[in-house]
Structure formats: C-alpha cells, structure tokens
PDB file of N, CA and C in Angstrom:
ATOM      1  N   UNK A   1     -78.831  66.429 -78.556  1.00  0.00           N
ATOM      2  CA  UNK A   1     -80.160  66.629 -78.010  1.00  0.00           C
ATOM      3  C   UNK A   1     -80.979  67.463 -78.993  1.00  0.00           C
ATOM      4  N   UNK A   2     -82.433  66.672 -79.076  1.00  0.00           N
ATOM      5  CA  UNK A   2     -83.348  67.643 -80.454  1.00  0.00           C
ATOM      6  C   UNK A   2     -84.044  68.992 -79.805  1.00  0.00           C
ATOM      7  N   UNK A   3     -84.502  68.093 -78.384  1.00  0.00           N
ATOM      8  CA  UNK A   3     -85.276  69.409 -77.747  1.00  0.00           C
ATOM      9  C   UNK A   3     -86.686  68.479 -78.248  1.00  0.00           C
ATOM     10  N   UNK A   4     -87.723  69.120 -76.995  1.00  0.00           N
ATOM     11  CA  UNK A   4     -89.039  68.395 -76.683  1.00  0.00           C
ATOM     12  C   UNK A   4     -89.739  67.701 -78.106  1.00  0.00           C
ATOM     13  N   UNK A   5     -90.093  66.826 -77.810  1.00  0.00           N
ATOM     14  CA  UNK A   5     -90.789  66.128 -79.048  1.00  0.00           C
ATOM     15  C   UNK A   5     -92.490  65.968 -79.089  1.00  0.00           C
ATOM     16  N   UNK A   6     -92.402  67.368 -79.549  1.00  0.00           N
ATOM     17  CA  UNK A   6     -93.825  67.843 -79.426  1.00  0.00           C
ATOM     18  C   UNK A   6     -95.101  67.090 -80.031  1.00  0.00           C
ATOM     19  N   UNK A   7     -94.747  66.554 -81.360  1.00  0.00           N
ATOM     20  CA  UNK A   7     -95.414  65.218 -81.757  1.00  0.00           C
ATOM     21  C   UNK A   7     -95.524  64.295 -80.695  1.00  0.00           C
ATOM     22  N   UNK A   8     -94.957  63.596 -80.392  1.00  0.00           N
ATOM     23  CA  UNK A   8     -95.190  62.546 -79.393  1.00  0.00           C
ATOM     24  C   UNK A   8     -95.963  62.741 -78.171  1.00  0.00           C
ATOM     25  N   UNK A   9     -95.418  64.098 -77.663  1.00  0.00           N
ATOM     26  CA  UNK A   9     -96.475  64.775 -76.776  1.00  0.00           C
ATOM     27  C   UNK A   9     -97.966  64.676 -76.765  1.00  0.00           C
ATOM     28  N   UNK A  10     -98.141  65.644 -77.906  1.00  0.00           N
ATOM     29  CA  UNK A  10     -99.774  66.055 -78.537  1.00  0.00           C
ATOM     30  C   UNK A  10    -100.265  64.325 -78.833  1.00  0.00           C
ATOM     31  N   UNK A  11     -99.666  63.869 -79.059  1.00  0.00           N
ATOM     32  CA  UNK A  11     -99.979  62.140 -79.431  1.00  0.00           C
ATOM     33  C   UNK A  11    -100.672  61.499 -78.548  1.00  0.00           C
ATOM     34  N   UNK A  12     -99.763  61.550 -76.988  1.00  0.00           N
ATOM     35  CA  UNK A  12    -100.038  61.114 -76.304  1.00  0.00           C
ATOM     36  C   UNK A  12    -101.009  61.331 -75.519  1.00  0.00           C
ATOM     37  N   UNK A  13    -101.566  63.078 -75.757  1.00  0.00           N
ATOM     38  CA  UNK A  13    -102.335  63.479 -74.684  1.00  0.00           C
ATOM     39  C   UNK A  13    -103.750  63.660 -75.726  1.00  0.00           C
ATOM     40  N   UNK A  14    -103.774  63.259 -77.121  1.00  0.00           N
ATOM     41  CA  UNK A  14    -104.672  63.073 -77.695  1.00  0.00           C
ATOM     42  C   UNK A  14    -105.375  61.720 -77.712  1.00  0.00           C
ATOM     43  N   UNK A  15    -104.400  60.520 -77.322  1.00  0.00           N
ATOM     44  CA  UNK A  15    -104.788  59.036 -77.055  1.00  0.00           C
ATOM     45  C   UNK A  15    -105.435  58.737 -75.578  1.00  0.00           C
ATOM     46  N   UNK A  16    -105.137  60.367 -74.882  1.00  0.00           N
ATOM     47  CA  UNK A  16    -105.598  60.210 -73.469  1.00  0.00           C
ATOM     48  C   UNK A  16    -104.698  59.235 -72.254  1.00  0.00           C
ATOM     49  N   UNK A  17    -103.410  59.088 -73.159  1.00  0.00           N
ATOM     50  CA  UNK A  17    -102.133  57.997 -72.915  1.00  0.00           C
ATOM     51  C   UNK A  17    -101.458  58.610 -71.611  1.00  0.00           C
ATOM     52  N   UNK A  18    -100.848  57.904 -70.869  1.00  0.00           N
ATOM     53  CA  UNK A  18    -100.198  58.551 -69.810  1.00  0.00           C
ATOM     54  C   UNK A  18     -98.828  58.261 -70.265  1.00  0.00           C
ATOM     55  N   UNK A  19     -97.465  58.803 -69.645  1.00  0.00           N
ATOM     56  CA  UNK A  19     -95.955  58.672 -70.157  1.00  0.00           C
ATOM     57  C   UNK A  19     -96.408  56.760 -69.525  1.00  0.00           C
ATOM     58  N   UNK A  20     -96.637  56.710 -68.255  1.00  0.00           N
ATOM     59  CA  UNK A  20     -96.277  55.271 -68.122  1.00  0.00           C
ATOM     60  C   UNK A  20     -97.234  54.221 -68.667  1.00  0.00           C
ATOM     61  N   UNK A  21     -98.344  54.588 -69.109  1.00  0.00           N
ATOM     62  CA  UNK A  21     -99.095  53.303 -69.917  1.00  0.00           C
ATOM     63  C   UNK A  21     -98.649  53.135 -71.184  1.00  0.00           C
ATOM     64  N   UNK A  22     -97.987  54.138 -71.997  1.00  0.00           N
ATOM     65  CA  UNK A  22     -97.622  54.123 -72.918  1.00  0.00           C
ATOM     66  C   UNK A  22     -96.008  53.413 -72.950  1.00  0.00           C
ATOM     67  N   UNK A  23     -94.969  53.420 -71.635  1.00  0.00           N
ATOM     68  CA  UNK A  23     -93.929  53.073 -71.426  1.00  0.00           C
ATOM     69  C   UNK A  23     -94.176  51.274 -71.683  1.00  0.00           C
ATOM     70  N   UNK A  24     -95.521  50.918 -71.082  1.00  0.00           N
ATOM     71  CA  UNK A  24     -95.910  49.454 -70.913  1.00  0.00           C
ATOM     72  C   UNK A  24     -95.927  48.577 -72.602  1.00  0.00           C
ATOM     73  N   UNK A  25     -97.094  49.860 -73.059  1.00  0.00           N
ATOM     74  CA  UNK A  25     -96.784  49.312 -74.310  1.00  0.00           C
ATOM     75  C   UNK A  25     -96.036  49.172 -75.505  1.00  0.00           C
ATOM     76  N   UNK A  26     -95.144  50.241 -75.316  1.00  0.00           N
ATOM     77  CA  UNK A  26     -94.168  50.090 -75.777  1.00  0.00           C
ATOM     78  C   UNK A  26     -92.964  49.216 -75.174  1.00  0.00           C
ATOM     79  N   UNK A  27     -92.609  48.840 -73.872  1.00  0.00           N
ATOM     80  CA  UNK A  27     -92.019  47.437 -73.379  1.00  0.00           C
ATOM     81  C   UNK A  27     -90.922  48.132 -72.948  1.00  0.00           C
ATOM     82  N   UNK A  28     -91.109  49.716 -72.607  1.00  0.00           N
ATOM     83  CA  UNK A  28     -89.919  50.070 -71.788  1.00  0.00           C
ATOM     84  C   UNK A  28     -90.297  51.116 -70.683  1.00  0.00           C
ATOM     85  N   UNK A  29     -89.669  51.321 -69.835  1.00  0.00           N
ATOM     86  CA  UNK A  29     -89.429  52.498 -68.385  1.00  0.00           C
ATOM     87  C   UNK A  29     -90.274  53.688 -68.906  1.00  0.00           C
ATOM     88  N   UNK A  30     -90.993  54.141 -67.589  1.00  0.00           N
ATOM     89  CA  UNK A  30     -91.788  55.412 -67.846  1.00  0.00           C
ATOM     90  C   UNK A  30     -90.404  56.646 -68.069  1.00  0.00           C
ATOM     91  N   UNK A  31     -89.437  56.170 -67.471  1.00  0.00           N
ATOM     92  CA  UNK A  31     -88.007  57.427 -67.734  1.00  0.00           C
ATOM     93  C   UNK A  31     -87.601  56.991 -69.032  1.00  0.00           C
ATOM     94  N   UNK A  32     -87.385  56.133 -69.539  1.00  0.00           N
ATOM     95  CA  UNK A  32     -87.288  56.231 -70.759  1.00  0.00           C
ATOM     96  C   UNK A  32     -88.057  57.151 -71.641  1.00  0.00           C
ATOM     97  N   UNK A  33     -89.230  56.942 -71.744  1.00  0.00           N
ATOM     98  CA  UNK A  33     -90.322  57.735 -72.560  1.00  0.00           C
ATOM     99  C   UNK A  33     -90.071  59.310 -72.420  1.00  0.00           C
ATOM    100  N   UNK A  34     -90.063  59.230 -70.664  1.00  0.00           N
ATOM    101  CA  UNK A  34     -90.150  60.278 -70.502  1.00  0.00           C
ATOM    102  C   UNK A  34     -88.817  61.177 -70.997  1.00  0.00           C
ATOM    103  N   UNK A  35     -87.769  60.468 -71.074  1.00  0.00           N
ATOM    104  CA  UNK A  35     -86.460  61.154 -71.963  1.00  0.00           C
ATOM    105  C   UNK A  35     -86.882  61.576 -73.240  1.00  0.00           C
ATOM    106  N   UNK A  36     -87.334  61.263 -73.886  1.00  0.00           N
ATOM    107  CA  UNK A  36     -87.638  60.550 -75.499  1.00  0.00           C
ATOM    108  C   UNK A  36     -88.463  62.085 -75.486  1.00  0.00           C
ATOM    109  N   UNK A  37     -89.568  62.178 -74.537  1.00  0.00           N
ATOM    110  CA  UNK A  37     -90.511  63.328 -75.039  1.00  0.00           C
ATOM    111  C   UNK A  37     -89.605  64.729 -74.911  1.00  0.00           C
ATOM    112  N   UNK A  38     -88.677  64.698 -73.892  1.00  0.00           N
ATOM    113  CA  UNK A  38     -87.896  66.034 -73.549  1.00  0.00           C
ATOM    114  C   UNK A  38     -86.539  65.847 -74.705  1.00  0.00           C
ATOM    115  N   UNK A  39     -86.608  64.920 -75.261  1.00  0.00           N
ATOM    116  CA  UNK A  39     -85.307  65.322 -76.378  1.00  0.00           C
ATOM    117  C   UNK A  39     -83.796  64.788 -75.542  1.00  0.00           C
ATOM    118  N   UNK A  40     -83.839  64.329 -74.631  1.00  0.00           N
ATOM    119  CA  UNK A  40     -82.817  63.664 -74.204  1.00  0.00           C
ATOM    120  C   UNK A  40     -82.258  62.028 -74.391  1.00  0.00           C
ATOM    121  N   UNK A  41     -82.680  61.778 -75.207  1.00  0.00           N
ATOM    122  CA  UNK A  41     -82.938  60.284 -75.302  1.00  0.00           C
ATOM    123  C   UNK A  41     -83.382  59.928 -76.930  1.00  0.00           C
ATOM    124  N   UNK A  42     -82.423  59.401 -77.968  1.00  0.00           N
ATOM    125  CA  UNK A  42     -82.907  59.151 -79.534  1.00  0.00           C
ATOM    126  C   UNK A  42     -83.181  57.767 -78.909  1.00  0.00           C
ATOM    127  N   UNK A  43     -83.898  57.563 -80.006  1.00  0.00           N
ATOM    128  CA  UNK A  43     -84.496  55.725 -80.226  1.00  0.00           C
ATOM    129  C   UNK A  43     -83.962  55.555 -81.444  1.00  0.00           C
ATOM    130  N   UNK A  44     -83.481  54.359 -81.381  1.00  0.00           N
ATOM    131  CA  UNK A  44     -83.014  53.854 -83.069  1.00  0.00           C
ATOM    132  C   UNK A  44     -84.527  53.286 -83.712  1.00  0.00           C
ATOM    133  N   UNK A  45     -84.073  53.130 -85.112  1.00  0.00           N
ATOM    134  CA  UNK A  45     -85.470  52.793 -85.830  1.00  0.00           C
ATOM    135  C   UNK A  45     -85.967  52.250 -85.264  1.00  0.00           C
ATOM    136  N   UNK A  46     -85.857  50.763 -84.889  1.00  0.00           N
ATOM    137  CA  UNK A  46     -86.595  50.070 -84.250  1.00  0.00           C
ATOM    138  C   UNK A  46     -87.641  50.638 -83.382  1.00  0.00           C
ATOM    139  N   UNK A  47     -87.047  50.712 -82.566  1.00  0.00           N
ATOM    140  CA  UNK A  47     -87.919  51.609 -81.220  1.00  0.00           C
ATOM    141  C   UNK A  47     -89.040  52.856 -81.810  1.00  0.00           C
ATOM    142  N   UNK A  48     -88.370  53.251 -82.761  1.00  0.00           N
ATOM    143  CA  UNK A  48     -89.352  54.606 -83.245  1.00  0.00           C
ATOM    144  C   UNK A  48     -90.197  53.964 -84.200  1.00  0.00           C
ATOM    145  N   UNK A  49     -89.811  52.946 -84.616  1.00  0.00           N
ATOM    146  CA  UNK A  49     -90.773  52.279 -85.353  1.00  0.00           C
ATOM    147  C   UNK A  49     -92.443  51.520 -84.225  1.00  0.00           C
ATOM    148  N   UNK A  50     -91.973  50.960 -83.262  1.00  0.00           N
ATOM    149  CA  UNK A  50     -92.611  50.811 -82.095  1.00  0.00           C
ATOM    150  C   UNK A  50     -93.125  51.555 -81.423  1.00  0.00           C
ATOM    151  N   UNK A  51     -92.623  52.727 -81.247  1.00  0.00           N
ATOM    152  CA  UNK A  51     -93.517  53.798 -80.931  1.00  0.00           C
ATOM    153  C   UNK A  51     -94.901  54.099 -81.901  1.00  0.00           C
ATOM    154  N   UNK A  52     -94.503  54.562 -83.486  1.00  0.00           N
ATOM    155  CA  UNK A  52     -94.888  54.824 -83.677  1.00  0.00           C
ATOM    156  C   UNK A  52     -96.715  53.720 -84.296  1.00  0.00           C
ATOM    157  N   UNK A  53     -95.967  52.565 -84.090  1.00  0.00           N
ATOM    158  CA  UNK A  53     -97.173  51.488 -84.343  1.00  0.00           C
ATOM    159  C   UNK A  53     -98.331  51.697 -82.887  1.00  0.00           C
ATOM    160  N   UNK A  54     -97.733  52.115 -81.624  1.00  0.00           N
ATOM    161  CA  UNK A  54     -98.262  51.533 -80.750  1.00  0.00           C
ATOM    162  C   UNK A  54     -99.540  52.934 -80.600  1.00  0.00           C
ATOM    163  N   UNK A  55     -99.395  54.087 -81.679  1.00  0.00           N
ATOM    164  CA  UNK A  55    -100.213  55.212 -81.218  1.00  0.00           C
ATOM    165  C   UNK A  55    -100.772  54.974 -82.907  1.00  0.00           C
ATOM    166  N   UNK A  56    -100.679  54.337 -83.701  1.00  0.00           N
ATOM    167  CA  UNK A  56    -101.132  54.321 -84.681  1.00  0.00           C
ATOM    168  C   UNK A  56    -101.158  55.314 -85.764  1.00  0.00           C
ATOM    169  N   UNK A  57     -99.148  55.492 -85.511  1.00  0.00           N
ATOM    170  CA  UNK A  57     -99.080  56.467 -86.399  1.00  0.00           C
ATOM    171  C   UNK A  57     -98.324  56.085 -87.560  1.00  0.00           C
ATOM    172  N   UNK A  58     -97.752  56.762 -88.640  1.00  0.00           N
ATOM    173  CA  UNK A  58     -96.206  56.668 -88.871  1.00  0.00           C
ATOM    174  C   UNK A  58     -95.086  56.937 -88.383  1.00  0.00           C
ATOM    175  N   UNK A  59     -93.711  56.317 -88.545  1.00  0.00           N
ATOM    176  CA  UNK A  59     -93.093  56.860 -88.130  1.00  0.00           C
ATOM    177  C   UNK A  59     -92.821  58.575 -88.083  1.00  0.00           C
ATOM    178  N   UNK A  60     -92.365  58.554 -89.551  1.00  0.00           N
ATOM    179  CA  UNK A  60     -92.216  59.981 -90.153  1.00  0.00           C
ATOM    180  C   UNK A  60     -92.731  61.278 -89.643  1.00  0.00           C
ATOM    181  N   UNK A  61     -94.305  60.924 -89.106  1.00  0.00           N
ATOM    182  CA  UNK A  61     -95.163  61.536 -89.144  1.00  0.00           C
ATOM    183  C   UNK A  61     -95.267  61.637 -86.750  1.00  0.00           C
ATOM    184  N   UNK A  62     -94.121  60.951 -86.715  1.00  0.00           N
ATOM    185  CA  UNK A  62     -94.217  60.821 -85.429  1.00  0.00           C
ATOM    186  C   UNK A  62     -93.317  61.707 -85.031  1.00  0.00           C
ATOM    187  N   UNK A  63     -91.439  61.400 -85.577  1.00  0.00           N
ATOM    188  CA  UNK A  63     -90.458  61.591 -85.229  1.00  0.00           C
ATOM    189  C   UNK A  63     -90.057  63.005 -86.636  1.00  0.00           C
ATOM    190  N   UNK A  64     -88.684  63.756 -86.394  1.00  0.00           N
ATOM    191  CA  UNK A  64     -89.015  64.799 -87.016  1.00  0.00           C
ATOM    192  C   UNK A  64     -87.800  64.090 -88.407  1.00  0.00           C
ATOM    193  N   UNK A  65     -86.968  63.813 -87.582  1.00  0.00           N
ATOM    194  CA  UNK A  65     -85.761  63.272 -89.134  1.00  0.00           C
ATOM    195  C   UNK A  65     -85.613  61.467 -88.621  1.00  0.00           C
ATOM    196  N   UNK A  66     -87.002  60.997 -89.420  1.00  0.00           N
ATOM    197  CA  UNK A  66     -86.402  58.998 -89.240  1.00  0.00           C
ATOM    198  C   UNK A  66     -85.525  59.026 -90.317  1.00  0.00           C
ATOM    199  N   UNK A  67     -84.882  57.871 -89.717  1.00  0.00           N
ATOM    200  CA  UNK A  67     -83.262  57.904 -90.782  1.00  0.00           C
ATOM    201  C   UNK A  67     -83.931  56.423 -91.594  1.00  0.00           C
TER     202      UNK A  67
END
C-alpha cells in the first residue's frame, strides 16, 4: 500500500470530476477508483495509462513510480 494518491485527487477535483464519473470513464467501479485514490488498490500500466489519458495527463506526472 502507497498511501493516498494525492495527484489523482487534486486532478480530479480540479476537472470538477466526481470518483464515479470518472469511474465511467475510465470503464471501471466507483470502488475501484475510489481504492486507487486511498492507496489501496495499484493499477498496472495499462490502467494508469487510462487514467492518465482520461484527465489529460501523463502518466508519470499522474502516478508517483510508473514502471
């Protein structure tokens, strides 16, 4: 466990995004996400790659160590 993913957070509440509209567009569960922001829950590239397209970010610049 990383512990809260404060990027993704500030992301989301800067896009004005809610955990579950953002769950939609990214194509998974508002508990999912909502794991993901509290650090309970890694995404493999893929997924963090998807995340990070869907807020129009980079990855890198999303997540703290993309592999």
């Amino acid at each position: 466990m990383v512990g809260v993913n404060f990027k993704l957070l500030i992301a989301l509440k800067e896009k004005k995004m809610t955990q579950k509209i953002f769950a939609e567009l990214v194509g998974q569960h508002r508990s999912v996400v909502s794991r993901v922001v509290s650090g309970v829950y890694n995404l493999n590239d893929q997924q963090e790659e998807r995340y990070a397209k869907v807020l129009g970010m980079k990855r890198e610049d999303l997540f703290v160590n993309p592999n």
